[in-house]
Protein backbone atom coordinates (compact mmCIF):
# COMPACT_ATOMS: atom_id res chain seq x y z
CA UNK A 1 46.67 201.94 -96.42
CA UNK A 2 44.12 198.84 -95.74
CA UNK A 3 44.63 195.92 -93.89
CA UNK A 4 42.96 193.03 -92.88
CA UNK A 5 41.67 191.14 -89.33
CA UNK A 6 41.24 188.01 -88.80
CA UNK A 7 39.03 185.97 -86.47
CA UNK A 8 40.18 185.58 -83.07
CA UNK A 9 37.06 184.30 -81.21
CA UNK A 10 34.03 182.22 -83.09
CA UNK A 11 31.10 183.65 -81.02
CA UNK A 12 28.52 184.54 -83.39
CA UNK A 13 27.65 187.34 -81.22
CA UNK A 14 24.12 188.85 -82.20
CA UNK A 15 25.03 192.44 -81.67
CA UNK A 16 29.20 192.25 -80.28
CA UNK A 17 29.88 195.72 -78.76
CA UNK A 18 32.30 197.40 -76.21
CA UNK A 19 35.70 195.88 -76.20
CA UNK A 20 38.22 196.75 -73.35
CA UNK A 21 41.55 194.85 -72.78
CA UNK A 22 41.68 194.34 -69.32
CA UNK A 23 45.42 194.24 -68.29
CA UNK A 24 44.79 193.05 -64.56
CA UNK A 25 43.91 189.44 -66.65
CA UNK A 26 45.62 189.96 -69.47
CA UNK A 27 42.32 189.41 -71.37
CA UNK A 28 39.69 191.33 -73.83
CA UNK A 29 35.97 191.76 -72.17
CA UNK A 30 33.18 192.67 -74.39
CA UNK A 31 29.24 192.51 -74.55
CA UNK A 32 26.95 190.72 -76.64
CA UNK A 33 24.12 193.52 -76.05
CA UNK A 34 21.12 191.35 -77.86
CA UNK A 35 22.73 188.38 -76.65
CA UNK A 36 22.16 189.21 -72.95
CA UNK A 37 25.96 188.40 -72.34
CA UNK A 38 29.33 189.57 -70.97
CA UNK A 39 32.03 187.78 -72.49
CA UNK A 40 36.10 187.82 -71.64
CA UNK A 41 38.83 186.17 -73.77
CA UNK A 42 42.37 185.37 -72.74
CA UNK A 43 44.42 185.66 -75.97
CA UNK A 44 47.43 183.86 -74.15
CA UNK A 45 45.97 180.78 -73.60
CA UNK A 46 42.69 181.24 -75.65
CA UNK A 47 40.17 181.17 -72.85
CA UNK A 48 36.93 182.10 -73.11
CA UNK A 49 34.55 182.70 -70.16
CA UNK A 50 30.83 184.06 -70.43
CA UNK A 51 28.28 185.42 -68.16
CA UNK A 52 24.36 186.11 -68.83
CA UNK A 53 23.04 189.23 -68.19
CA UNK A 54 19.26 189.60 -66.84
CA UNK A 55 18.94 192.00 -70.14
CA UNK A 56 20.15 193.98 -72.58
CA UNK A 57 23.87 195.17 -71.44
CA UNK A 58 25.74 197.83 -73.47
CA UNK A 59 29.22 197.49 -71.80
CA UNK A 60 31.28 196.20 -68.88
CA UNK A 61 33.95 198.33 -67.32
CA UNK A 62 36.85 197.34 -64.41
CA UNK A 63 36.57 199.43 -61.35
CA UNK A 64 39.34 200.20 -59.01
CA UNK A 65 38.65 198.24 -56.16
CA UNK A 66 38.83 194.48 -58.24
CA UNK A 67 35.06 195.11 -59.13
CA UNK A 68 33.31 195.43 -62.11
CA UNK A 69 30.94 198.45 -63.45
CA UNK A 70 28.14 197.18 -66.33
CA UNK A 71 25.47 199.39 -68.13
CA UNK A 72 22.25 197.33 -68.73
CA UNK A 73 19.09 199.13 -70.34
CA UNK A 74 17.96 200.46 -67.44
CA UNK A 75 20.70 201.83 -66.03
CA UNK A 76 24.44 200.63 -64.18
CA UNK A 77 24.85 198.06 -62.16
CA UNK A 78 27.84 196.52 -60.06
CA UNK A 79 28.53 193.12 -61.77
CA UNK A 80 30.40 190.13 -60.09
CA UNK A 81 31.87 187.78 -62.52
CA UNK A 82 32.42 185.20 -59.28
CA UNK A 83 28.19 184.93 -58.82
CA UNK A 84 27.57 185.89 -61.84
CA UNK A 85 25.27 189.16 -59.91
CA UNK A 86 24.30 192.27 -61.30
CA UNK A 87 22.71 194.68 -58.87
CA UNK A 88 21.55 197.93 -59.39
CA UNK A 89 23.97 200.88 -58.68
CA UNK A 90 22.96 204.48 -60.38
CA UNK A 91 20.27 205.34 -63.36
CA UNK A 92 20.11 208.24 -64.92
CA UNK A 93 16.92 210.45 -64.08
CA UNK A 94 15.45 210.85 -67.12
CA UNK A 95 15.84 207.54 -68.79
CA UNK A 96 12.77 206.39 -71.19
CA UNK A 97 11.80 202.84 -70.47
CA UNK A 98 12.21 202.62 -74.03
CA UNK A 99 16.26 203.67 -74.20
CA UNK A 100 19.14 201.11 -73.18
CA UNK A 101 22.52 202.24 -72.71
CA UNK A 102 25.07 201.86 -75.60
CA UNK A 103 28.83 202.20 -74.88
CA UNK A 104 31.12 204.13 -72.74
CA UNK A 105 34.86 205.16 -71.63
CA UNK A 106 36.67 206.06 -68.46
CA UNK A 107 38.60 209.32 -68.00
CA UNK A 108 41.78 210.06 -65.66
CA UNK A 109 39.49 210.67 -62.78
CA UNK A 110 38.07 207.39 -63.09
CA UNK A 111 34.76 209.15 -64.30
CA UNK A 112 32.29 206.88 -66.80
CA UNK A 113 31.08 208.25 -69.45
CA UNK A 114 28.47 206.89 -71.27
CA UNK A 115 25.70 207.22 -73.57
CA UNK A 116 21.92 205.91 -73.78
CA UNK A 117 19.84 205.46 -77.37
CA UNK A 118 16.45 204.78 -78.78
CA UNK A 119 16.25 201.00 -78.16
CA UNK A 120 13.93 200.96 -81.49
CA UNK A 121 16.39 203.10 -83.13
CA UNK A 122 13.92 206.02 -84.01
CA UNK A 123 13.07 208.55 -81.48
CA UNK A 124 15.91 211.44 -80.81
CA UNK A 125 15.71 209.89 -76.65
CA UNK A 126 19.63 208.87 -76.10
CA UNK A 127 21.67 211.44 -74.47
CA UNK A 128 25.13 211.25 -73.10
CA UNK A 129 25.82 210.79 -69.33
CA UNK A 130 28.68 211.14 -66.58
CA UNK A 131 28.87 208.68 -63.69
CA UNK A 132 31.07 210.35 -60.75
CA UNK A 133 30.65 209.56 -57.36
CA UNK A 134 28.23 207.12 -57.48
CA UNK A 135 25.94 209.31 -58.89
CA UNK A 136 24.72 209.78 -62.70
CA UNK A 137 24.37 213.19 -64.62
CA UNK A 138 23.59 214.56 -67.98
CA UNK A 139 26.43 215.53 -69.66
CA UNK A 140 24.17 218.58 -71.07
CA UNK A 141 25.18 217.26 -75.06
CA UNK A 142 21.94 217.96 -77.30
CA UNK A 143 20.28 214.54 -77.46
CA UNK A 144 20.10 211.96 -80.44
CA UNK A 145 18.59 209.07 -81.62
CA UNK A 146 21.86 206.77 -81.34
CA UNK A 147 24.89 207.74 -78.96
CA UNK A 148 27.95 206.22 -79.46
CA UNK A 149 32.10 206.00 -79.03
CA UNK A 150 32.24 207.59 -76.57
CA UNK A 151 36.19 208.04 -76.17
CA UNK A 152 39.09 210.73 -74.60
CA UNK A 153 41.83 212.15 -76.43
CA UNK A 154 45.26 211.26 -74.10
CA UNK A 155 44.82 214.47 -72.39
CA UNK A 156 41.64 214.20 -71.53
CA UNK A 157 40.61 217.38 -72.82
CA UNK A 158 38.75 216.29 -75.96
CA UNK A 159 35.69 214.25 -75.97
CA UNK A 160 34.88 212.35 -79.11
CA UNK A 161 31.06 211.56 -79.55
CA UNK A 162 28.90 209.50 -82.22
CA UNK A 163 25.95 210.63 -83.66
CA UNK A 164 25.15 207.44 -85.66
CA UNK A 165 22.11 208.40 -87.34
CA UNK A 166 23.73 211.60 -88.07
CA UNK A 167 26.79 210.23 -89.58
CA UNK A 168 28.92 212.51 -87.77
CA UNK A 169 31.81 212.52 -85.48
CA UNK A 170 32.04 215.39 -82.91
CA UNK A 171 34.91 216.66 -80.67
CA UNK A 172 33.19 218.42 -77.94
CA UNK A 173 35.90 220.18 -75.05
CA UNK A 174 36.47 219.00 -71.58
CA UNK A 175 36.73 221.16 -68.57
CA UNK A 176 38.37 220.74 -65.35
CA UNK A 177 35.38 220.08 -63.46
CA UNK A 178 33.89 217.59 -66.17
CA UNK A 179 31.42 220.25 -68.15
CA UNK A 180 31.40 220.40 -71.71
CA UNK A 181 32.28 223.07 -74.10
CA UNK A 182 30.76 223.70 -77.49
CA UNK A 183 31.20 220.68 -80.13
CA UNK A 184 32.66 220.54 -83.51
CA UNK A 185 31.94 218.39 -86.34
CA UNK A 186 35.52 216.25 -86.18
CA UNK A 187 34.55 213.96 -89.09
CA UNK A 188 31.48 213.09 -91.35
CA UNK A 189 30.81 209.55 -92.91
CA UNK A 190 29.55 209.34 -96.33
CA UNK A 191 26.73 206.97 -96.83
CA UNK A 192 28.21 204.44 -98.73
CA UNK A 193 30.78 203.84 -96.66
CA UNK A 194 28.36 202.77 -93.16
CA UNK A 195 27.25 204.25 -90.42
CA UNK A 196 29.55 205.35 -87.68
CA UNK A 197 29.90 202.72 -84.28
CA UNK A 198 32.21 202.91 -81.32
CA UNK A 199 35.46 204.69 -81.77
CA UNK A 200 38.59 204.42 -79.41
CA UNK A 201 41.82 206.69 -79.56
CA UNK A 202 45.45 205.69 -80.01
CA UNK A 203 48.83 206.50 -78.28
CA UNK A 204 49.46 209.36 -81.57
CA UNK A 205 46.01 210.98 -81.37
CA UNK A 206 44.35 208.74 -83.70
CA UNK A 207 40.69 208.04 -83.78
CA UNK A 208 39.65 204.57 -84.64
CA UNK A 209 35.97 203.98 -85.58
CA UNK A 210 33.69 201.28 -86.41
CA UNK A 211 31.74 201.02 -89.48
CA UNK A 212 27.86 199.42 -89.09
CA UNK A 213 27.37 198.40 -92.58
CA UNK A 214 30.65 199.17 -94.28
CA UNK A 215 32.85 196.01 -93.52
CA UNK A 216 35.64 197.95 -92.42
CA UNK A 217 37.27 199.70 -89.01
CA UNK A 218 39.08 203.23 -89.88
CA UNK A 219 41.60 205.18 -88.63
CA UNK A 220 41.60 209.26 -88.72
CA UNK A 221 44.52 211.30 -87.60
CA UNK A 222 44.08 213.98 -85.53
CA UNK A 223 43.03 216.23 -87.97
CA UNK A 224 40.18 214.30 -88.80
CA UNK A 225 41.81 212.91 -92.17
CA UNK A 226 41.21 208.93 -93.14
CA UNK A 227 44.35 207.84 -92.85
CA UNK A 228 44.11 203.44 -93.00
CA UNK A 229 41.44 201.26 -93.21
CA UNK A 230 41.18 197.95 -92.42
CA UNK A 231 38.87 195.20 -93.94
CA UNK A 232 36.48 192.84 -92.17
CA UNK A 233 35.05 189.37 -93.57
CA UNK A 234 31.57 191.27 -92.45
CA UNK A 235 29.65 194.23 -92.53
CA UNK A 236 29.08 195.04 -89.07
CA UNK A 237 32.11 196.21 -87.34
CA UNK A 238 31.09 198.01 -84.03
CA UNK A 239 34.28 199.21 -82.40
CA UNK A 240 38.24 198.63 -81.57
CA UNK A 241 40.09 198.46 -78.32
CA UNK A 242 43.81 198.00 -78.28
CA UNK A 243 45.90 195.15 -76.36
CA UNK A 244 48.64 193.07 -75.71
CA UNK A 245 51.76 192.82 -74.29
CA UNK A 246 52.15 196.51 -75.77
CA UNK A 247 48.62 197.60 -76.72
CA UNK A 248 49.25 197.14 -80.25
CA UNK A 249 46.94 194.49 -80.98
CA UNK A 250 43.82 195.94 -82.15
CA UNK A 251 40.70 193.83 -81.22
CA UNK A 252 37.26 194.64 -82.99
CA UNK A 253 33.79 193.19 -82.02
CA UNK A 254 31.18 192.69 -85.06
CA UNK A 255 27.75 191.66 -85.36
CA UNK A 256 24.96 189.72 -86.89
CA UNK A 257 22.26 191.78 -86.72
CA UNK A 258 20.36 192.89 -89.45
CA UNK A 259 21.78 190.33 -91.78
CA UNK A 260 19.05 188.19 -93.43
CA UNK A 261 20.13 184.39 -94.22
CA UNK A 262 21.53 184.96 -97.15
CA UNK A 263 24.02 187.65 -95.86
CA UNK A 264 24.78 185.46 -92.83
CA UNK A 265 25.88 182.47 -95.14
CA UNK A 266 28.02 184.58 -97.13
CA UNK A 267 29.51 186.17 -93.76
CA UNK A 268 29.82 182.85 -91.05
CA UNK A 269 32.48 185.13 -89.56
CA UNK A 270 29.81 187.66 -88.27
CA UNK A 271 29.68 188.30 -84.77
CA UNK A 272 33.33 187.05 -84.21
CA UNK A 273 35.68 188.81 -81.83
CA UNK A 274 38.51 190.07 -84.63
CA UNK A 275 42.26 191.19 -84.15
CA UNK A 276 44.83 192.91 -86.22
CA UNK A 277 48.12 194.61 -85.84
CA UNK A 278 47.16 198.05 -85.31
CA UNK A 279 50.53 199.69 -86.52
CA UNK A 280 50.04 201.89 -83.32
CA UNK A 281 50.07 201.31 -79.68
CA UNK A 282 46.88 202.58 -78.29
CA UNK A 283 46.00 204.23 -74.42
CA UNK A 284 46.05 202.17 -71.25
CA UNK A 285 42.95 201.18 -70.07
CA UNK A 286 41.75 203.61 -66.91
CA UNK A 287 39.99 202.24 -63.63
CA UNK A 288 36.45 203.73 -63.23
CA UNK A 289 36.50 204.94 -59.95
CA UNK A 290 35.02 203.07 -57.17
CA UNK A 291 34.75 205.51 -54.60
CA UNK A 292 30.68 206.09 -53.65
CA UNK A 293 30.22 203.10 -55.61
């Protein structure tokens, strides 16, 4: 089954990433990593707010005190959207000056996950990380060039995790203290259809997933199956996050780069913030904890 979104947001967003519908204001917040920017729109009245960013950020998060968690390249910081601040919280020990952070999800226990990549795209340097307690550890995933999703089945008991480069999807198990079990190849991506971005899951178990380069976002059922696709005006779709009244408006960032001129005349929609109806409610959003924070 394919659909098709639509244009919600004209923002022209140089590299759109890391929507999360934020139901404590009712709006969608999402990055603009080249862009230096945090962005939130208010689909109700059609707001939009923006904030720069003193460099590259990969994703903003809402903590449970009111605050605000945000991963720039070099590591996460506490952002304030009322100063417009970012100050340094927690970096991960190991983190090349060459990697930025690149996406990330919050679990029941208000742990982040999140992943780091290669900021020229090349070296096998991005690994996946846990923030808990205000401090940052290595998830102990093999490293790879590009991380990305990452997102929690409804039980939390599955992580899904992008291998970009590698084209591959992997469900990885999640123990009760927050180690990792062995992964499994949940889904590959053929070539021609793009290279695999963020992924989010839905209320039913689906997995919803980006595709860099193939104009579309997807839908696999739990099985790992294609089950829908929906169509994009542009090539770059990054990743989905569900809202709304009842979380079944889908909302997408894209992207414009890597599109030379003539790609970005034939696509003026690139870098837009995109909605559809999903056909399927998707998770509530989770509070990353605040506690040592």
């Amino acid at each position: 089954m394919a659909m098709r979104a639509e244009s919600v947001l004209r923002v022209g967003a140089a590299l759109g990433e890391g929507p999360v519908w934020v139901e404590r204001d009712r709006a969608v917040w999402f990055v603009d990593i080249k862009g230096h920017r945090v962005h939130r729109f208010t689909p109700d009245t059609g707001e939009h707010r923006h904030w720069d960013a003193p460099g590259q950020v990969g994703w903003v998060l809402p903590a449970d005190d009111g605050g605000w968690l945000a991963g720039l390249q070099g590591g996460v910081h506490r952002f304030d959207p009322e100063t417009g601040r970012f100050d340094p919280h927690a970096a991960p020990g190991d983190h090349p000056e060459s990697n930025r952070l690149n996406d990330a999800t919050v679990d029941a226990r208000g742990r982040v996950w999140f992943g780091s990549m290669d900021d020229g795209e090349s070296m096998a340097s991005g690994r996946l990380y846990v923030l808990e307690g205000g401090r940052v550890r290595d998830s102990g995933l093999a490293p790879v060039t590009i991380t990305n999703g990452p997102a929690l089945s409804a039980d939390g008991r599955t992580l899904f995790h992008v291998d970009t480069l590698g084209r591959a999807i992997h469900a990885v198990p999640v123990n009760d203290d927050g180690s990792l079990g062995a992964p499994r190849d949940f889904a590959r991506i053929d070539a021609a259809d793009g290279w695999p971005d963020g992924c989010t899951m839905d209320a039913e178990g689906g997995l919803w997933l980006g595709l860099w380069g193939g104009g579309r976002a997807r839908r696999y059922d739990p099985a790992g199956c294609v089950e829908r696709e929906v169509r994009f005006p542009c090539a770059n779709v990054t990743k989905v996050a569900f809202g709304g009244p009842d979380l079944r408006t889908a909302y997408a960032t894209t992207a414009r780069k890597g599109l030379d001129q003539a790609a970005l005349a034939a696509q003026p929609e690139a870098g837009d913030l995109f909605a559809f109806d999903a056909g399927v409610a998707g998770l509530p959003g989770r509070l990353a904890a605040a506690g040592g924070l």
